[in-house]
C-alpha atoms as a PDB file:
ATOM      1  CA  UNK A   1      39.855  91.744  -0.085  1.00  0.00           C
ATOM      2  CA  UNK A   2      39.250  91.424  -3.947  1.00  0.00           C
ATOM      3  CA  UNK A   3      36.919  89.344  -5.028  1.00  0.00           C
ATOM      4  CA  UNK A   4      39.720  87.100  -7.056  1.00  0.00           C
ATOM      5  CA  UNK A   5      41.736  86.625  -3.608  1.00  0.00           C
ATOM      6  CA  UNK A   6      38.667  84.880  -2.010  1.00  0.00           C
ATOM      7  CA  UNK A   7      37.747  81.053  -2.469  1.00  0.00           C
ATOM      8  CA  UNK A   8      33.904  81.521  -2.893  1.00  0.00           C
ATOM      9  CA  UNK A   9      34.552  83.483  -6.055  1.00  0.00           C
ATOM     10  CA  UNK A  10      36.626  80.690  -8.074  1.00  0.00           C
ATOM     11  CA  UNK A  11      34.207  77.761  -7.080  1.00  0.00           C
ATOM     12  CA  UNK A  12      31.045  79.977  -8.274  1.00  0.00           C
ATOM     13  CA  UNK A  13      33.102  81.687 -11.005  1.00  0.00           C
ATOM     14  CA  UNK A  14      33.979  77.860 -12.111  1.00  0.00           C
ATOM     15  CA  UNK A  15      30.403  76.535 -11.279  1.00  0.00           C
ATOM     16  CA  UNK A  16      28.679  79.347 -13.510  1.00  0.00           C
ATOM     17  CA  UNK A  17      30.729  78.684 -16.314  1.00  0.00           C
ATOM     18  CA  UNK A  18      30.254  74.732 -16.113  1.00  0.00           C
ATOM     19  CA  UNK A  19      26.004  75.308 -15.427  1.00  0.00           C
ATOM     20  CA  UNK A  20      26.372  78.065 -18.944  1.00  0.00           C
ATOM     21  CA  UNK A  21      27.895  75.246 -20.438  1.00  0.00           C
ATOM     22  CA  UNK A  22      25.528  72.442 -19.562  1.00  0.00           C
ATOM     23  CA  UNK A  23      22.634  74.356 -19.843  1.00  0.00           C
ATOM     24  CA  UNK A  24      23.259  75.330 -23.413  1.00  0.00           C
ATOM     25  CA  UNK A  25      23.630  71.983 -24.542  1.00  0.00           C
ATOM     26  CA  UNK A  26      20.617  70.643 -22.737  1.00  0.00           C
ATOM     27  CA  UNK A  27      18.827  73.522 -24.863  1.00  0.00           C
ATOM     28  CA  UNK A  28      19.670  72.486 -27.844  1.00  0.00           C
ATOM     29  CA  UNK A  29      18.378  69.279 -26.389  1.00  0.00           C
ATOM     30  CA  UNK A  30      15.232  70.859 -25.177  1.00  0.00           C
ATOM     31  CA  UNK A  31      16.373  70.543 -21.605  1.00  0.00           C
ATOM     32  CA  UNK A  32      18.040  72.100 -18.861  1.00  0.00           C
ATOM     33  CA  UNK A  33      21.077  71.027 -17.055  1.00  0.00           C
ATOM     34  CA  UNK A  34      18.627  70.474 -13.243  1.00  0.00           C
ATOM     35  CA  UNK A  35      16.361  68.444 -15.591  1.00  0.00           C
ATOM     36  CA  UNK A  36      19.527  66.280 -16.786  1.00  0.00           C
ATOM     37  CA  UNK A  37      21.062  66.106 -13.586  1.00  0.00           C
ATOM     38  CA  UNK A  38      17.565  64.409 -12.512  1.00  0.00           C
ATOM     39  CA  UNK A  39      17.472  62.241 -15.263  1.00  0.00           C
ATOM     40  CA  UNK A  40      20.939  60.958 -13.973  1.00  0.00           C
ATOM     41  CA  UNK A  41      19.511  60.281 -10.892  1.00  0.00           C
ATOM     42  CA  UNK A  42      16.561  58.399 -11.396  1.00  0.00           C
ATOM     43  CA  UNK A  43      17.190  54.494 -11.542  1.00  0.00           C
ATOM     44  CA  UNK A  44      15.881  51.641 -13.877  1.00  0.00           C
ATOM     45  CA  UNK A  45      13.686  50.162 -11.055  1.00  0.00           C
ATOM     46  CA  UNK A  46      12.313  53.505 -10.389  1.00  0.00           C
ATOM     47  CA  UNK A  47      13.354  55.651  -7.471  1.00  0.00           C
ATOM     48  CA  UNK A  48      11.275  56.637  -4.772  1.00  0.00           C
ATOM     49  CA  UNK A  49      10.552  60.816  -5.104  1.00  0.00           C
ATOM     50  CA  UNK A  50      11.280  61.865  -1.547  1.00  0.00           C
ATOM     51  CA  UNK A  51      15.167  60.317  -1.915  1.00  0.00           C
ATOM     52  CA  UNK A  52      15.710  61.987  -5.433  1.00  0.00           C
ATOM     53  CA  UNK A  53      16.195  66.135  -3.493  1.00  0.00           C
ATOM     54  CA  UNK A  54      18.995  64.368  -0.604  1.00  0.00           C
ATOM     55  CA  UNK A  55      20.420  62.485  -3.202  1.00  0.00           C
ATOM     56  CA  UNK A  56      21.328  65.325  -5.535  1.00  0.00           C
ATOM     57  CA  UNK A  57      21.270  68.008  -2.679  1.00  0.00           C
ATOM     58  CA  UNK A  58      18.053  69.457  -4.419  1.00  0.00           C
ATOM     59  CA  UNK A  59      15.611  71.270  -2.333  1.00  0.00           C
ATOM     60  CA  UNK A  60      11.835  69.875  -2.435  1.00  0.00           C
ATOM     61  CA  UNK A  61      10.413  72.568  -3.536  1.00  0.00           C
ATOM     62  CA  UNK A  62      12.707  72.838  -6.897  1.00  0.00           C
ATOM     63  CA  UNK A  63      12.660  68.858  -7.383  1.00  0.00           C
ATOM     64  CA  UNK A  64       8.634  69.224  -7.227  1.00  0.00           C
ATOM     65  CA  UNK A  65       8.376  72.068  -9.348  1.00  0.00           C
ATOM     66  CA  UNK A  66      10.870  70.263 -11.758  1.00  0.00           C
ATOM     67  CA  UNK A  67       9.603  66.771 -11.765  1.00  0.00           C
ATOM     68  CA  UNK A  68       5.943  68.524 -12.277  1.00  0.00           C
ATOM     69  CA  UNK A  69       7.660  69.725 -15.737  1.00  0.00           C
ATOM     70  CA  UNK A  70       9.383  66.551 -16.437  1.00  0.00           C
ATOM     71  CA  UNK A  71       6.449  64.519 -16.026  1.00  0.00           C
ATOM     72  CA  UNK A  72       4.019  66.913 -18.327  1.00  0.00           C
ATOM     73  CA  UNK A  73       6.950  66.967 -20.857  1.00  0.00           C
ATOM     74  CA  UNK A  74       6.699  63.174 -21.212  1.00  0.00           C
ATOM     75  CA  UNK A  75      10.082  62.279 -19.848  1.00  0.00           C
ATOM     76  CA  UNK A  76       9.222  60.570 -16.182  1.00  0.00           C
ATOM     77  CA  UNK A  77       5.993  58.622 -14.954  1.00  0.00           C
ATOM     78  CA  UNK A  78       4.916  58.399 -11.177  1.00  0.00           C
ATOM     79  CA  UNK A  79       3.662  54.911  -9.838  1.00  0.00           C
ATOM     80  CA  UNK A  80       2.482  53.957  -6.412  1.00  0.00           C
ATOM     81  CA  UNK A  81       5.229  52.053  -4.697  1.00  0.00           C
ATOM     82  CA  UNK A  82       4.357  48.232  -4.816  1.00  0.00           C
ATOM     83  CA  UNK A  83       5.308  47.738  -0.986  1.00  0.00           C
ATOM     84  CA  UNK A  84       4.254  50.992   0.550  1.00  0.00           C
ATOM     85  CA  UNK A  85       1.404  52.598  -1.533  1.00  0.00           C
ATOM     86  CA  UNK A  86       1.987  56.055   0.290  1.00  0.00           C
ATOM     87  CA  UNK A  87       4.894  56.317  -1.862  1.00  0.00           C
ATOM     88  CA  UNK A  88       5.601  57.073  -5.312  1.00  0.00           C
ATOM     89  CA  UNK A  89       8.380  56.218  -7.531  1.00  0.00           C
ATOM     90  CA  UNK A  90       9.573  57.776 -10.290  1.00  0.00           C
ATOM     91  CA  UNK A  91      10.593  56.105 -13.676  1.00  0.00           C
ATOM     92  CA  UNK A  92      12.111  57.291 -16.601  1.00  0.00           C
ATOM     93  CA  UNK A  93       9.904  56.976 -19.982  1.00  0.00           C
ATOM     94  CA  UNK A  94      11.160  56.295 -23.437  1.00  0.00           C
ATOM     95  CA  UNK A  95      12.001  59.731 -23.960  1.00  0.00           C
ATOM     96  CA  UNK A  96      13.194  60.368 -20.548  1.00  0.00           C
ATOM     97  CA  UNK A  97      15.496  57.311 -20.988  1.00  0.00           C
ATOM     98  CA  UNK A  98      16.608  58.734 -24.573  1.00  0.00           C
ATOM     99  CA  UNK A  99      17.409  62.077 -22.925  1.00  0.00           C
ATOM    100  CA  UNK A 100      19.331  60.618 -20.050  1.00  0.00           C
ATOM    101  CA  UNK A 101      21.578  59.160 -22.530  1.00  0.00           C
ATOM    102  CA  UNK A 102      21.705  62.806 -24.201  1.00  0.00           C
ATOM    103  CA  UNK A 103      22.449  64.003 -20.534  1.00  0.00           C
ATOM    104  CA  UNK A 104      24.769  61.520 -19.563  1.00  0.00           C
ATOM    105  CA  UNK A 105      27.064  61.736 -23.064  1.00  0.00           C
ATOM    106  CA  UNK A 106      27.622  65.061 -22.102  1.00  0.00           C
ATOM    107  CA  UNK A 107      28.450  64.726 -19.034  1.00  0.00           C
ATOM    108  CA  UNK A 108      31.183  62.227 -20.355  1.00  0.00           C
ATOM    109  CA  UNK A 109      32.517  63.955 -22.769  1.00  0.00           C
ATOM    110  CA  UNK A 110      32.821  67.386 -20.515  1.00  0.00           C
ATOM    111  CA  UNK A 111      34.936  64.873 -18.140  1.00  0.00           C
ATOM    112  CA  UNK A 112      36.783  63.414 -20.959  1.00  0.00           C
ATOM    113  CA  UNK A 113      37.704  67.219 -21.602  1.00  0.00           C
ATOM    114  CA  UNK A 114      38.791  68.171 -18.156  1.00  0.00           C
ATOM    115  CA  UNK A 115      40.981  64.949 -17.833  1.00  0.00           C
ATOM    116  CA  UNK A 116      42.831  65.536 -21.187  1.00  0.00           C
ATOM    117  CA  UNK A 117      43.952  69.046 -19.778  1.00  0.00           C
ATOM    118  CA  UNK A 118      44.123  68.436 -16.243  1.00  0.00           C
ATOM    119  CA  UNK A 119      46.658  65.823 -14.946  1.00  0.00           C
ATOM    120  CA  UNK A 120      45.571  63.309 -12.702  1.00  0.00           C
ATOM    121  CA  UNK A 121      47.400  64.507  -9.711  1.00  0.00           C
ATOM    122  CA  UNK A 122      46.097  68.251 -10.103  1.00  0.00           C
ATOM    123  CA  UNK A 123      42.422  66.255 -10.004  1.00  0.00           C
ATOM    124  CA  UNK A 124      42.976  64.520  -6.956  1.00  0.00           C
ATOM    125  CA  UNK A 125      44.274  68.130  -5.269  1.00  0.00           C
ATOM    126  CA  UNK A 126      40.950  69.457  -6.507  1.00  0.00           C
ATOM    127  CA  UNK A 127      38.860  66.913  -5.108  1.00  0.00           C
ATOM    128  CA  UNK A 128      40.652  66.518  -1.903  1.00  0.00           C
ATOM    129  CA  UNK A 129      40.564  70.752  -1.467  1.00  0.00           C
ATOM    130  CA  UNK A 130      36.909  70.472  -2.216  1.00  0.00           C
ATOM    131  CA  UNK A 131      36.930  67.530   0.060  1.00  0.00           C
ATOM    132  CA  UNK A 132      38.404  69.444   3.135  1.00  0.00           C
ATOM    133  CA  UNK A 133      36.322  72.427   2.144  1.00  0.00           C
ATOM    134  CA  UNK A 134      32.830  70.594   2.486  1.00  0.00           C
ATOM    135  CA  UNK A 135      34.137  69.128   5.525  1.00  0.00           C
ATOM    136  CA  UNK A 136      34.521  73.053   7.031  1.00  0.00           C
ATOM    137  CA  UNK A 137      31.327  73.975   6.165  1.00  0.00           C
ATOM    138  CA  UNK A 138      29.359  70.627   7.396  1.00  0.00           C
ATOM    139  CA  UNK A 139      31.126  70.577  10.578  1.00  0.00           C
ATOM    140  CA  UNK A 140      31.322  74.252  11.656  1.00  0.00           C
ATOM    141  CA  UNK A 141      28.914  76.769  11.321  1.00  0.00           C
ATOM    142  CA  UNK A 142      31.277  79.618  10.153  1.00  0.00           C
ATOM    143  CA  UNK A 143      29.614  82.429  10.586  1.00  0.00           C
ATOM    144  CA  UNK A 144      28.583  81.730  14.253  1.00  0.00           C
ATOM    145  CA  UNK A 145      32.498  81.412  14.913  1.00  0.00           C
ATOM    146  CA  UNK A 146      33.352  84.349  13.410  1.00  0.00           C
ATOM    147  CA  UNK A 147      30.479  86.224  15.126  1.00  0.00           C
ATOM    148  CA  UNK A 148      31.949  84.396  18.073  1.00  0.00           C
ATOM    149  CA  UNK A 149      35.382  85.589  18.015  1.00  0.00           C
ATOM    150  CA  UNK A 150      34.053  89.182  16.859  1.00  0.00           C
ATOM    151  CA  UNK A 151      32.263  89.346  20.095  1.00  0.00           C
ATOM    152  CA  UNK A 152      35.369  88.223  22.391  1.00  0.00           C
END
């Protein structure tokens, strides 16, 4: 099978291109497209650290590394949660509030892109495909099928 015939390759193909994309304008933004995607993320009244990596399917290790940047680059603060002290909550500065709206204008504008070229209804086959295709890999583990029916 050819690379081009297989579905992994058009989804990371497609993904690589959008991540060159983003992370070339958050550059010229002195950013990255992880740090962005955080800044998206993070709410007015603060959010707590330990939902930011399920909420954005970020591993802990990344987020921490990440908001360890963030928050020597100016652009987040930590505060002790005012109900449960053993957590911390994370809030956007000035800056980090300046560069969310750097962050989130081009996310809009990349959208704006895709929806002037790309009909509504081819969209909504997109999202449903990649829909049906999270749904596959959440509720079966492939590769223990396949080693199942390899073994049979």
């Amino acid at each position: 099978m050819k690379p081009e015939e297989t579905v992994d390759f058009h989804i990371r193909w497609t993904w690589s291109k959008i991540s060159r994309l983003y992370n070339t304008e958050a550059a010229r933004h002195g950013g990255s497209m992880s740090i962005g995607y955080i800044l998206l993320n993070i709410d007015k009244e603060g959010t707590p650290s330990t939902k930011l990596g399920p909420k954005m399917g970020m591993e802990a290790r990344s987020l921490t590394r990440s908001l360890k940047l963030m928050e020597e680059n100016g652009l987040i603060k930590r505060q002790p949660d005012p109900l449960d002290k053993r957590m911390a909550r994370v809030f956007l500065t000035e800056e980090g509030q300046r560069m969310r709206e750097v962050s989130k204008n081009v996310v809009i504008r990349f959208n704006e892109r895709m929806r002037e070229t790309i009909s509504e209804s081819e969209l909504n086959t997109l999202f449903a495909t990649l829909q049906k295709i999270n749904k596959v890999i959440e509720l079966n583990n492939i590769f223990q099928i396949i080693s199942h029916e390899k073994n049979n």
